[in-house]
Structures are given as C-alpha cells and as structure tokens.
Protein backbone atom coordinates (compact mmCIF):
# COMPACT_ATOMS: atom_id res chain seq x y z
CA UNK A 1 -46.32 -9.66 -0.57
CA UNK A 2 -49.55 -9.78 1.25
CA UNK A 3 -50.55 -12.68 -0.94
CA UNK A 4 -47.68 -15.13 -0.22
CA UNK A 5 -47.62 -14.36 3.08
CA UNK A 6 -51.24 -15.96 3.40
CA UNK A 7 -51.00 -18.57 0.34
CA UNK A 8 -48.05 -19.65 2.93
CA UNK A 9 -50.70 -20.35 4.80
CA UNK A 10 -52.88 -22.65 2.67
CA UNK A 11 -50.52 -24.62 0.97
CA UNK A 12 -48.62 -25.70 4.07
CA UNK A 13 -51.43 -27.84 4.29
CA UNK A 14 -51.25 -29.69 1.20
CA UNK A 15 -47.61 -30.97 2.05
CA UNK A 16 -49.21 -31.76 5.41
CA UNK A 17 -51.76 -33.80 3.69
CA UNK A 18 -49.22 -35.96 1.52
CA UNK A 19 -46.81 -36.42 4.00
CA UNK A 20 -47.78 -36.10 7.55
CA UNK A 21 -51.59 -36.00 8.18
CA UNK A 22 -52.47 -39.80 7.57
CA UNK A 23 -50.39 -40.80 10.16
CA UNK A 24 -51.61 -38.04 12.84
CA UNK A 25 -54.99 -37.41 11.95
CA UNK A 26 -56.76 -41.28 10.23
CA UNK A 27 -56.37 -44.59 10.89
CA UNK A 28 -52.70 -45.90 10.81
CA UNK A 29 -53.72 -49.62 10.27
CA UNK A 30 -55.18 -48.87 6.83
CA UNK A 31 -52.56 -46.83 5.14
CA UNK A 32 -54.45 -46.43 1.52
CA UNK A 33 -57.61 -45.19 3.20
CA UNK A 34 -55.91 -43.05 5.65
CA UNK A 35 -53.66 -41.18 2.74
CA UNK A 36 -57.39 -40.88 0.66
CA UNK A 37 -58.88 -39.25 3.75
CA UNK A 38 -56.21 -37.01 4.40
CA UNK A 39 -56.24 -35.93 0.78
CA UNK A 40 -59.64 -35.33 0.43
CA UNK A 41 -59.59 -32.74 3.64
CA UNK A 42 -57.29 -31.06 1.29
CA UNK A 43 -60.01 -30.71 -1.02
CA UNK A 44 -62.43 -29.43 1.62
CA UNK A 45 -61.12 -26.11 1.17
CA UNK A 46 -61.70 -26.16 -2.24
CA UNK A 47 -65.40 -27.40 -1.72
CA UNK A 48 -65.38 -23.94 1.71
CA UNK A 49 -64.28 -21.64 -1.40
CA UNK A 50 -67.64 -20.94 -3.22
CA UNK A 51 -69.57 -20.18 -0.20
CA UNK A 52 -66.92 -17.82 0.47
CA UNK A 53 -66.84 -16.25 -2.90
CA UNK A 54 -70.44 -15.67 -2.40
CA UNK A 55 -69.89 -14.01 0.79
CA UNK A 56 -66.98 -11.96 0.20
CA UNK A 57 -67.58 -11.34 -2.79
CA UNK A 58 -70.81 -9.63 -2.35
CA UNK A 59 -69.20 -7.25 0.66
CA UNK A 60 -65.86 -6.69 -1.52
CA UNK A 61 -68.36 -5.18 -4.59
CA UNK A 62 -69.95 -3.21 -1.97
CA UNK A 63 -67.64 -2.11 0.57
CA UNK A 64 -64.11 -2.25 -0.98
CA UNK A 65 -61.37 -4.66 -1.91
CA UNK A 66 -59.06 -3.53 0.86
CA UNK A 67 -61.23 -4.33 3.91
CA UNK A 68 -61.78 -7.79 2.46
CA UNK A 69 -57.88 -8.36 2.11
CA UNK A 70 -57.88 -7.36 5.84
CA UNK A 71 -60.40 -9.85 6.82
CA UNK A 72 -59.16 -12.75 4.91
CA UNK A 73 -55.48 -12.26 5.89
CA UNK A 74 -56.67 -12.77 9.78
CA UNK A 75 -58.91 -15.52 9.13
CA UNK A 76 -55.91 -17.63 7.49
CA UNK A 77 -53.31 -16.42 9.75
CA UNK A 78 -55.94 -17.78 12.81
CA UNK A 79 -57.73 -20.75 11.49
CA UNK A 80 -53.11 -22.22 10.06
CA UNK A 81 -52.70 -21.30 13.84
CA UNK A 82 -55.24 -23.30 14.90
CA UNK A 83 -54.66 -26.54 13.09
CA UNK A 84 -50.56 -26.71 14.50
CA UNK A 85 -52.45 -26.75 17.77
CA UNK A 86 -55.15 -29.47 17.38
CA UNK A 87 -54.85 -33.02 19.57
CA UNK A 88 -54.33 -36.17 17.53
CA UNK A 89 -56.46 -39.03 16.82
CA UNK A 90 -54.40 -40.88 19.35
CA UNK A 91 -55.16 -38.34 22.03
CA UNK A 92 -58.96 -37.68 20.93
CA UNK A 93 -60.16 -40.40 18.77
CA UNK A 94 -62.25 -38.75 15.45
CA UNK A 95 -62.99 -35.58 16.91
CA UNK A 96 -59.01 -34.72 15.78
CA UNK A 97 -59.95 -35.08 12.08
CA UNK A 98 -63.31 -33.03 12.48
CA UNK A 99 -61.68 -30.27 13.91
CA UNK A 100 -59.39 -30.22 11.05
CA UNK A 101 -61.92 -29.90 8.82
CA UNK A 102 -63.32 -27.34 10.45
CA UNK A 103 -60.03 -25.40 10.20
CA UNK A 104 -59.35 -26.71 6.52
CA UNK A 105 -63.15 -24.59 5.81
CA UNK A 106 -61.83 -21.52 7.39
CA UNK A 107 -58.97 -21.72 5.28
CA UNK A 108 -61.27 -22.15 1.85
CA UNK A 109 -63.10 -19.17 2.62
CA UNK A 110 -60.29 -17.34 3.80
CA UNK A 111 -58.84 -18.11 -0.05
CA UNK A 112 -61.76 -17.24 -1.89
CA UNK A 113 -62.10 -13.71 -0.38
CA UNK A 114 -58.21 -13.11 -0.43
CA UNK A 115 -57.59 -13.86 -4.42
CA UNK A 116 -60.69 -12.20 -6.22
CA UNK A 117 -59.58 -8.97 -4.13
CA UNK A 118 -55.69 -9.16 -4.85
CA UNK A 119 -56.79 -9.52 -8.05
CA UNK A 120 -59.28 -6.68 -8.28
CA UNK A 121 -57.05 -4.21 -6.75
CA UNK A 122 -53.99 -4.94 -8.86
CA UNK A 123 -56.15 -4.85 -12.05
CA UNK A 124 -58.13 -1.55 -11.36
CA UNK A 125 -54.83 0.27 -10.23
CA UNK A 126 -52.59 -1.03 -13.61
CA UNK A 127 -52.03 1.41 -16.73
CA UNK A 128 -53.83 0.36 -20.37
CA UNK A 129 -51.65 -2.48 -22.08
CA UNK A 130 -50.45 -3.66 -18.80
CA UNK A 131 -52.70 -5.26 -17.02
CA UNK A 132 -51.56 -8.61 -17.66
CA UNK A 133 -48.14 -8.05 -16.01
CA UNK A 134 -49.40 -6.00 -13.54
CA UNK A 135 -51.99 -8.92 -11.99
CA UNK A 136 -49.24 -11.57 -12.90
CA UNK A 137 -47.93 -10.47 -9.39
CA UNK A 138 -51.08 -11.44 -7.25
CA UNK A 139 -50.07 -14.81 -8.55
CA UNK A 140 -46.54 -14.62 -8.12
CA UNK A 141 -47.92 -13.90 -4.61
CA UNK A 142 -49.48 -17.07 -4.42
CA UNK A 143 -46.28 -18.88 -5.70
CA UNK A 144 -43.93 -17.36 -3.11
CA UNK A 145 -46.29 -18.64 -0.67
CA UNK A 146 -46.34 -21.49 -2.11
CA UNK A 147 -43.16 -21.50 -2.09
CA UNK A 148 -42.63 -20.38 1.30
CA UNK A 149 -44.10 -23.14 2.36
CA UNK A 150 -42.48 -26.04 0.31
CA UNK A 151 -39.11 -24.69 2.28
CA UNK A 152 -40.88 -24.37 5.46
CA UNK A 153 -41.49 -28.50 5.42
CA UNK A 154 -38.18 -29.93 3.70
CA UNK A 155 -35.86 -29.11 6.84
CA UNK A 156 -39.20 -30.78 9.06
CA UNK A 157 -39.83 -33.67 6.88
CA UNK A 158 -36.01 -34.88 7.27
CA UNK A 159 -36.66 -34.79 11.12
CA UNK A 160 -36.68 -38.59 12.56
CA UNK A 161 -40.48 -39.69 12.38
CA UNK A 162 -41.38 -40.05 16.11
CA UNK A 163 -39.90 -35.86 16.73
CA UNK A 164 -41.74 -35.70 12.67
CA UNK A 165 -45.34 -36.99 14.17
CA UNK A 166 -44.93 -35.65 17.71
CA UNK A 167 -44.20 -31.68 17.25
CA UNK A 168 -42.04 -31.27 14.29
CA UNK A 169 -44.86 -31.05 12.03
CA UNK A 170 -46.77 -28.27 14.07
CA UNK A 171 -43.92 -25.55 13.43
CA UNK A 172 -44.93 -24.47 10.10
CA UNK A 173 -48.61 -24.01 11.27
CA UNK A 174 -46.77 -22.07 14.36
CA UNK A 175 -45.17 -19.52 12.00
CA UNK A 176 -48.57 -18.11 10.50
CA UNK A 177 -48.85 -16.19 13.56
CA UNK A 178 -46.01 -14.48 12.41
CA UNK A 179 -46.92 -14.31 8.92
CA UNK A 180 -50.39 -12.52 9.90
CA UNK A 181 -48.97 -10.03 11.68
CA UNK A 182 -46.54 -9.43 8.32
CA UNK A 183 -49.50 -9.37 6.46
CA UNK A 184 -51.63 -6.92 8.08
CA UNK A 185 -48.80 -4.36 8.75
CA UNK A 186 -48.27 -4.43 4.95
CA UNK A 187 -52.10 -4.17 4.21
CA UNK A 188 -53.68 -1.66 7.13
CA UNK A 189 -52.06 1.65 4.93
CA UNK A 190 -53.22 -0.02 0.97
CA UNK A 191 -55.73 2.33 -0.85
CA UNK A 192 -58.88 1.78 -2.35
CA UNK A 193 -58.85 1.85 -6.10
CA UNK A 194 -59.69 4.41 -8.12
CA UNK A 195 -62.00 2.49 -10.19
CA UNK A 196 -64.03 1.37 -7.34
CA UNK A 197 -64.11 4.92 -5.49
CA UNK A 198 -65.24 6.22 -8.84
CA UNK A 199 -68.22 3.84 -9.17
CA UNK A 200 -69.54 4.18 -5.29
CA UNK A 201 -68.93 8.05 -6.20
CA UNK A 202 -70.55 8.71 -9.39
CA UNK A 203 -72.83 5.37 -10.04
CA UNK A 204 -73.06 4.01 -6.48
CA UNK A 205 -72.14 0.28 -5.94
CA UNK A 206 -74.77 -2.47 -6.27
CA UNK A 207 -77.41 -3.47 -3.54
CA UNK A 208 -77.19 -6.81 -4.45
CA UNK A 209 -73.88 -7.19 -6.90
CA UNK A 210 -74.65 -11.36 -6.99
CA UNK A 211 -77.92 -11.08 -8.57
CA UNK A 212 -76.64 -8.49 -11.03
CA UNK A 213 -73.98 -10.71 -12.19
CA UNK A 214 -76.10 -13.69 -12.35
CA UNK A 215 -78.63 -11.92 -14.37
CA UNK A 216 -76.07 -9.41 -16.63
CA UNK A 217 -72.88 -11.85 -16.76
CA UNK A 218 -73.86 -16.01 -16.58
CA UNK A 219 -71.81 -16.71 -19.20
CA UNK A 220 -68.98 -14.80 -18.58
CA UNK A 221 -69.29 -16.67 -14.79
CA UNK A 222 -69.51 -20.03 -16.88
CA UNK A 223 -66.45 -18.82 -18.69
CA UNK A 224 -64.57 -18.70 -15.62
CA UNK A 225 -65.71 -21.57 -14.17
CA UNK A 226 -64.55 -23.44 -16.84
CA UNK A 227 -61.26 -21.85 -17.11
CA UNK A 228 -60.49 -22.13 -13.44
CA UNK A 229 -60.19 -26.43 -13.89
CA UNK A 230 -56.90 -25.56 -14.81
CA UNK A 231 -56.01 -25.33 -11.36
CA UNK A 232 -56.34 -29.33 -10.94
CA UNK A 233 -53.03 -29.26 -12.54
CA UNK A 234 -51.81 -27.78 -9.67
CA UNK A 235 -53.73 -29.96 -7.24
CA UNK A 236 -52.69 -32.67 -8.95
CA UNK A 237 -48.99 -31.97 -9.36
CA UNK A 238 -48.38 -30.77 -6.50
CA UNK A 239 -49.81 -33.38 -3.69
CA UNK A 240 -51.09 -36.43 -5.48
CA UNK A 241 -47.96 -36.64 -7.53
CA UNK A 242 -45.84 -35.97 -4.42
CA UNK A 243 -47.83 -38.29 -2.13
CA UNK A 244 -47.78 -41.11 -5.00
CA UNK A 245 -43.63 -40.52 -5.44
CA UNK A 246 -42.84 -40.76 -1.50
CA UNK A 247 -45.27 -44.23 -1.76
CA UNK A 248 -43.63 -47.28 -1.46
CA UNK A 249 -44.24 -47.80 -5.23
CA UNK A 250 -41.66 -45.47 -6.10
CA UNK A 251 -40.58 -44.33 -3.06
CA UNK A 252 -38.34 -40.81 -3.24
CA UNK A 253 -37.22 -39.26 -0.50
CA UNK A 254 -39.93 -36.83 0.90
CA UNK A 255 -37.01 -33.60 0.89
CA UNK A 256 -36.02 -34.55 -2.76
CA UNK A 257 -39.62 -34.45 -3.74
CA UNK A 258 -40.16 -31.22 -1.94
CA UNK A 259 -37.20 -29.41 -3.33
CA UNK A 260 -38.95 -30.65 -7.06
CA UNK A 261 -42.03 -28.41 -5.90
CA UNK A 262 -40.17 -25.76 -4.54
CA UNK A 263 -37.41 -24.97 -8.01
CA UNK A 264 -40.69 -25.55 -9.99
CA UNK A 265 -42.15 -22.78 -7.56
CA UNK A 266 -38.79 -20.60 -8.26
CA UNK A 267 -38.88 -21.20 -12.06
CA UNK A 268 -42.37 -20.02 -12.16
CA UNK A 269 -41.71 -16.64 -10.28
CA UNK A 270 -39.81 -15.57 -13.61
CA UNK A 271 -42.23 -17.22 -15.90
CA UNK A 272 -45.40 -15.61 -14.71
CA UNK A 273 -44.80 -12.64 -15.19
CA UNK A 274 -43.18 -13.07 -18.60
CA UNK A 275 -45.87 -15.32 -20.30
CA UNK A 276 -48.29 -12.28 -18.64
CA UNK A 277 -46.25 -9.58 -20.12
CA UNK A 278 -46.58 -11.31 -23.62
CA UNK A 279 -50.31 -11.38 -23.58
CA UNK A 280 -50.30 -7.89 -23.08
CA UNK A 281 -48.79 -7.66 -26.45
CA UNK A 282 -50.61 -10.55 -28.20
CA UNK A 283 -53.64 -11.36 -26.25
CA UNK A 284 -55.22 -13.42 -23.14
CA UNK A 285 -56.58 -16.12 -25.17
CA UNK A 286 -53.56 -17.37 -27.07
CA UNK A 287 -51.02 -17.18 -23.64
CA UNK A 288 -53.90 -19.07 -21.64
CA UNK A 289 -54.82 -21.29 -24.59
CA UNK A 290 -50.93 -22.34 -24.88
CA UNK A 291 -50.58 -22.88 -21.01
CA UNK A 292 -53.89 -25.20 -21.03
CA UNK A 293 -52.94 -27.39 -23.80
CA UNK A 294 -49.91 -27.53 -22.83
CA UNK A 295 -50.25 -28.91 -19.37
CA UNK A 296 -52.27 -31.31 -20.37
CA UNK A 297 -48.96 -33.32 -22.43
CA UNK A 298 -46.64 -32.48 -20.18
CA UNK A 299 -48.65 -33.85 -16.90
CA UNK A 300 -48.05 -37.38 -18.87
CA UNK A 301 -44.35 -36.72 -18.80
CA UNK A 302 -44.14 -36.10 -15.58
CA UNK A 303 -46.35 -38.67 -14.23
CA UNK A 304 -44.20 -40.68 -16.10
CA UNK A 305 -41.07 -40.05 -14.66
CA UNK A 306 -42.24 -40.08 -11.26
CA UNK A 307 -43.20 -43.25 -12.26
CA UNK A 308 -39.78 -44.39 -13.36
CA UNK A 309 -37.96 -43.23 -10.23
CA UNK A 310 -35.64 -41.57 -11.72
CA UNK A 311 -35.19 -38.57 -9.49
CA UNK A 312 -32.99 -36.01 -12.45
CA UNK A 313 -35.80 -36.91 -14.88
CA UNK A 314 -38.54 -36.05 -12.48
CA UNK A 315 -36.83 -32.46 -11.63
CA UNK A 316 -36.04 -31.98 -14.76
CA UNK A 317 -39.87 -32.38 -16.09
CA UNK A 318 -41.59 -31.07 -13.09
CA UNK A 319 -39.92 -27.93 -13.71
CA UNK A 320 -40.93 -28.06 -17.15
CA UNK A 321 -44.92 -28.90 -16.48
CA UNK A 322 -45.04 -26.67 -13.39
CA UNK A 323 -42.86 -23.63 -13.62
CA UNK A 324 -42.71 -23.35 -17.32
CA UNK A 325 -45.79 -24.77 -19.27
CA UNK A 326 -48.33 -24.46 -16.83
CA UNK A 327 -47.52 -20.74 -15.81
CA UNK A 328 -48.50 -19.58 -18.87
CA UNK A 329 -52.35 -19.92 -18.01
CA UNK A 330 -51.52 -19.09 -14.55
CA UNK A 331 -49.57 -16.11 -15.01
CA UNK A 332 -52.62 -14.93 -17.26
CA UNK A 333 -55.97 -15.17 -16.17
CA UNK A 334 -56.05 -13.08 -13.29
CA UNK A 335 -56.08 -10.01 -16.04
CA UNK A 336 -58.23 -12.57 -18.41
CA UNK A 337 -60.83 -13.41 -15.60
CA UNK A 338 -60.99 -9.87 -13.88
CA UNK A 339 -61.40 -7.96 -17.65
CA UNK A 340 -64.48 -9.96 -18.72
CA UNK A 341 -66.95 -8.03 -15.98
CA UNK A 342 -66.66 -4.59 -14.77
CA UNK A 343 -65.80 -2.92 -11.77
CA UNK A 344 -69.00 -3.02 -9.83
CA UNK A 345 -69.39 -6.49 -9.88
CA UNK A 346 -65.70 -7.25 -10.63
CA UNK A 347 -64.36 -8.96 -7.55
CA UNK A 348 -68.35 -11.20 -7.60
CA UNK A 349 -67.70 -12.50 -10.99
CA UNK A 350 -64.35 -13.54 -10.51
CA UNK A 351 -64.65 -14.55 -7.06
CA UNK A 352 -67.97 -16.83 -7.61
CA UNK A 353 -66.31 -18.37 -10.95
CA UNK A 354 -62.95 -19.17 -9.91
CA UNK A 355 -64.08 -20.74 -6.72
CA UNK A 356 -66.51 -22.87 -8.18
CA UNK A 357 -63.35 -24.22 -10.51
CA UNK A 358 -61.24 -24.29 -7.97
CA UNK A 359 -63.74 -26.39 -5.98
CA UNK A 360 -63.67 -29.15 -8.08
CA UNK A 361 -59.65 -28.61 -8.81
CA UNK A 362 -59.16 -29.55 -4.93
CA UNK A 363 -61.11 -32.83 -4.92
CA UNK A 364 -59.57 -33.81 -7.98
CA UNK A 365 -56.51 -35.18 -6.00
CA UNK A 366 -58.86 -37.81 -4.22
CA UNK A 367 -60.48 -38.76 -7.46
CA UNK A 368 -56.38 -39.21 -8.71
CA UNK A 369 -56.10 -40.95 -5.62
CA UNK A 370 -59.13 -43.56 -6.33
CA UNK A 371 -58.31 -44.04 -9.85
CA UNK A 372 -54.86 -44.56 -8.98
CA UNK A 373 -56.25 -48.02 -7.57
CA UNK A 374 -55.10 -49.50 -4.17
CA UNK A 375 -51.22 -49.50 -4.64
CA UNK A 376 -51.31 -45.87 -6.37
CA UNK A 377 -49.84 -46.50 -9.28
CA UNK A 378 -52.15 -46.33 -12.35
CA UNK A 379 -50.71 -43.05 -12.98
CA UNK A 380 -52.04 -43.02 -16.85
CA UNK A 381 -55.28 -43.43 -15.46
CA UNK A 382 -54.38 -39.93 -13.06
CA UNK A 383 -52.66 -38.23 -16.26
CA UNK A 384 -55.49 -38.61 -18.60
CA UNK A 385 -57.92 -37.67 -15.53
CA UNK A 386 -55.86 -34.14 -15.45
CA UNK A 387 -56.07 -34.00 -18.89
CA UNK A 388 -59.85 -34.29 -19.62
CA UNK A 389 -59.82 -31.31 -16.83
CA UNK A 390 -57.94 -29.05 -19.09
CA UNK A 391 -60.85 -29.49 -21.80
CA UNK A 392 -63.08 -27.18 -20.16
CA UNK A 393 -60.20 -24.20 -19.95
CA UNK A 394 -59.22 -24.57 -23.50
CA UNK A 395 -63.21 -24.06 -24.34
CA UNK A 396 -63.63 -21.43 -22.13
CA UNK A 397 -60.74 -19.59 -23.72
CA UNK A 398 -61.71 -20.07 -27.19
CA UNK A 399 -65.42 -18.85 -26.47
CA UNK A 400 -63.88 -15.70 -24.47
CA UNK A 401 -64.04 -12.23 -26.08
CA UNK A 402 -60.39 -10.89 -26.37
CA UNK A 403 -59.72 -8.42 -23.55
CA UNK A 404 -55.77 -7.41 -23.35
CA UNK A 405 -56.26 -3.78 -25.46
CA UNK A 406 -59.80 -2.68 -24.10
CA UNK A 407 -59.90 0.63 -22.33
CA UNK A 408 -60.76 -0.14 -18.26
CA UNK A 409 -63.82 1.76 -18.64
CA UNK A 410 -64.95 -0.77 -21.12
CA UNK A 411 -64.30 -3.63 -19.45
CA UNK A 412 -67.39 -5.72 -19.26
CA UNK A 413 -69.63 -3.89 -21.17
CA UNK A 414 -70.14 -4.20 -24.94
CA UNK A 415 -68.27 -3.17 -27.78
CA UNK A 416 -68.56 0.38 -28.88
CA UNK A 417 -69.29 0.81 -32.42
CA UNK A 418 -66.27 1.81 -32.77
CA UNK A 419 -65.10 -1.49 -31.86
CA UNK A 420 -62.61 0.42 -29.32
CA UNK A 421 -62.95 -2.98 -27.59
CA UNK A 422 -65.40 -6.33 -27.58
CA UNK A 423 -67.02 -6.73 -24.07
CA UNK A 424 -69.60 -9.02 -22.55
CA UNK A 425 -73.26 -9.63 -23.20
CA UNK A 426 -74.33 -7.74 -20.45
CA UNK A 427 -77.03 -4.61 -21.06
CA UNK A 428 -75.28 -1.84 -20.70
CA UNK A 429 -77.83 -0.35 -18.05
CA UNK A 430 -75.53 -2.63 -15.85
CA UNK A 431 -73.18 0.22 -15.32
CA UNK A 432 -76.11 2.92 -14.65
CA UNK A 433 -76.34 3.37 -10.60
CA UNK A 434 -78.81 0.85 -9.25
C-alpha cells in the first residue's frame, strides 16, 4: 500500500510529461523540441536514481529498511507537492523548467531509496518457496500507483485546454499531500525484519556495505544492471507511445489513450503475482527469461497498432504487451534481484543495480523520441530500439545462478556442498561481522 501510494507520486509525472508539460513548462512555438524536452525531464529521475541508490542504500544496509521507507515516502510526497505549485514559463521565463528539474531529482532519489527497501523487507519477512509471490506485491505496489495515477489525469485531461494549462493540471500534484500523509500512517508502526535484526545482532552490519558489494558481488551488480533495461519497456510504453498516439500523426484522444495504460495497469495487478507465484515453482530465470523475450515482439505489435489508429486494436495489444507479457519479468525480479546478495548488503546490491538500469530505462523515451524523427512516426525505428534493450535482461538471466528453492540463509553466498542451493561468487568471509 505504502508503495502505490508514492509510485502515485512518480508516475503522475510521466502523463504530465506526454501530455501537459510542453505546453506549460518549454517553448510553445517549437512543438517537437518542446515535447523532447519535456520527455527527457522525465528521464532526469531516472539519471537522480543511482546517486540515490548509493545513498540510501548504504544507510538502509546499515540502519534498517523501515527508516528508509519513512524517508523516501516524505521526500516524494514533498518534492509531487512542490512541482503542482511551480510558476510557468510564461510567468518566469526558464527558471520554470529548472525548478522542475530540480523537483523531477528529488523524485529519482526518492524512488531509488523507496523500491530496494520495499523490496528488502517483503523478501526477508516471506516463508521458503514463496518469495516470489510474496515480493510480487512491492510491485503490484508500484502498479496501483501507477495506476492511481493514470485515473487521477483522464477526468483532468478531458478538461477544456485553457482550465487544462491554467490549474487543472496542478490537482494531481495537489493530492500527494494527501497521499504522504496515507503513507506514513501506514509505515510509522512496520517492523524491522528479522533477517536484518539478526545480522546487526549476531554479525553486526557493514561499515561500509558499498565497498563490500563492489568488492564481494560486481557481477551479481552487473547482473542486475543488465536485467533492470527491462524497465525501458515500461518507459517506452507508457509515455513515448502515449505522447506519439495523442500526436497529430495518429492523433487519439488523450482519455482513450489513458484508459489503454490504466486496464493494462489493472490486467497486470492479477498477472504479477501469478507469473511470480509460478517461478516459485519452476524458477526465476525461466518466468523472467519468458517476460524479456517476450516484450521485445510484442512492443512491435503494439507500436504497430498505435500506428494504425485503430483504437480496439491498440487496447487490445497494449493489454497484451503491458499487463500480460511484460509482467512476467516484472512480477519476478524483485525475488530474482534481492536473492542473488545477502542480507547485509541486500538492499546496496539491488538498490545500486536496478538504479543504474533504470537510469538508462528513463532516457530511453527521448532517444525513442529522436529516432522517431521530426513528425514522430518512425515507430520501427522506436520498436527495434526497445528491443535491442531487452538483450541485456535476457543475458543477465541466462548468466544468473537459479535462486527460487535456496534457503534465506544462503542467499548470496555459495553453494554448500551439498548443493542445498547455488549462490554468488562472493567469499564467504562476506557474512563474518566486519
């Protein structure tokens, strides 16, 4: 809950960004460069997030994944706040799209903190043989928010443009004010996890978990950095393809666009956690491996019906690519990520890797929206962009050591001789107290 309360938060933005935010925020009398601007503050974030893994991910290994959750919840709720409050180029000439960015790199770091953690926590408090489905709900979090916000804008972007551009477009920002205070009443009473009170306890935590994990776990960190470009699906899908589709060269309605990202959204609140629950019976690798390839074809399909216009075709497919096919990776590696390091440099690893990913997932919608050419509409060119990015994931997952039926206090560490579980290349004086 706490997740999609802030993830409401961030991706408020990206609708923003595609709809609203070239108008308000860039140049009006150059339309193309204004839309490429605005989409590459999106990306900003993205580009925020490692410097906030590094940050937050260091204090979460050391001090705890609930006060991190804390911290990030109140730096979204503030910095969303902020931005429905910030003067317009009209009324303050460029300082109106610097200040944005400024917000825009509260929200990355906010977002790099708040995952790792959700993710840690879930993990370290799930049974044996459940992980999987247990973490699949950190990012069903992130889908209701996602969600969330999708509904938030499709009653606002069917307001007349001059209320649209004036105020209408600030409400949504507004309501994280609201969703903050939500947020924190659910978090202030969460627990630490065992796992983690166990290793300050018996072990003690790491001085310096970031050096450990450099030193112990690169590759696993390359792993994940590879495996996290399957977020520019996301990216992709869900603000260059709706930008390009309200464009004049195709030119959908901005609420029958939205309501495609929003029943993709719903769809993949039952799919998450059912592609998550099968890995727990078959394994990470082949779920994630299925989701990754996958994406890749479908993205053409749906890039191609946008393309046609044809609005039955392009719910039909979106729903396909975004709540079915590409869930299955996304439903999966928060268990995947999070079980290839262990605890006391757990939320570090997953943090730093992810974010780095992630980074370049959010400036891959401005290079869709340069290769798309002036008019936007090479969107071949954008599909087999997205698809090259899911290269890297399907590597990463075929190089990964096989996780789902390794006991937690495994995790990370290498296999017994037993062969009660395969773990990473890391010495095992890793988990001795430091």
């Amino acid at each position: 809950m706490g997740s999609a309360l802030e993830y409401y938060d961030f991706f408020i933005y990206g609708s923003a960004a595609a709809l609203i935010f070239p108008d308000v925020f860039f140049d009006e009398s150059d339309p193309a460069n204004a839309t490429l601007l605005s989409l590459a503050t999106f990306g900003v974030a993205y580009a925020a997030r490692p410097v906030g893994a590094l940050f937050l991910g260091h204090y979460g290994d050391r001090l705890g994944r609930k006060k991190i959750m804390v911290f990030t919840l109140m730096l979204m709720g503030l910095s969303t706040f902020a931005i429905g409050c910030l003067p317009t180029r009209e009324q303050v000439g460029t300082l109106a799209p610097v200040l944005l960015v400024l917000c825009r790199v509260l929200q990355g770091i906010s977002a790099a903190g708040e995952q790792a953690s959700a993710n840690s926590m879930t993990l370290e408090h799930a049974p044996r043989g459940r992980r999987g489905y247990y973490t699949s709900f950190t990012i069903n979090g992130t889908q209701a928010g996602q969600l969330l916000a999708t509904l938030a804008f499709i009653p606002v972007a069917a307001l007349p443009d001059d209320v649209l551009l004036s105020w209408g477009w600030r409400v949504p920002f507004w309501l994280s004010v609201v969703v903050a205070v939500v947020g924190y009443l659910i978090r202030r009473n969460l627990g630490e996890t065992p796992a983690f009170e166990e290793q300050a306890a018996t072990e003690g935590v790491a001085r310096m978990p970031l050096a450990v994990l450099l030193r112990d776990h690169w590759a696993d960190v390359l792993r994940v950095v590879g495996g996290a470009l399957i977020a520019s699906v996301s990216t992709i899908f869900t603000v260059w393809a709706l930008a390009y589709a309200t464009s004049d060269a195709v030119d959908i309605d901005r609420s029958d666009m939205l309501w495609v990202g929003a029943l993709a959204n719903l769809v993949a609140l039952g799919a998450i956690p059912l592609w998550a629950d099968l890995s727990d019976r078959i394994g990470r690798r082949p779920v994630f491996l299925v989701g990754a390839v996958g994406s890749a074809g479908m993205m053409f399909a749906y890039l191609w019906a946008v393309s046609s216009g044809s609005y039955p075709l392009i719910l039909l497919l979106g729903i396909l690519t975004f709540g079915v096919v590409y869930s299955a990776a996304n439903g999966v590696w928060p268990a995947f990520y999070g079980e290839m390091f262990p605890t006391r440099v757990r939320l570090s690893g997953t943090a730093v890797g992810t974010q780095i990913g992630f980074a370049v997932a959010g400036f891959a919608v401005t290079f869709a929206a340069r290769i798309a050419g002036p008019d936007g509409d090479r969107w071949t060119a954008v599909a087999l962009f997205t698809a090259l990015l899911c290269v890297p994931p399907v590597f990463a997952a075929l190089s990964a050591r096989e996780t789902h039926d390794v006991p937690a206090d495994r995790l990370g560490l290498p296999a017994s001789p037993a062969g009660i579980g395969e773990g990473s290349s890391v010495a095992a004086g890793d988990c001795q107290g430091r």
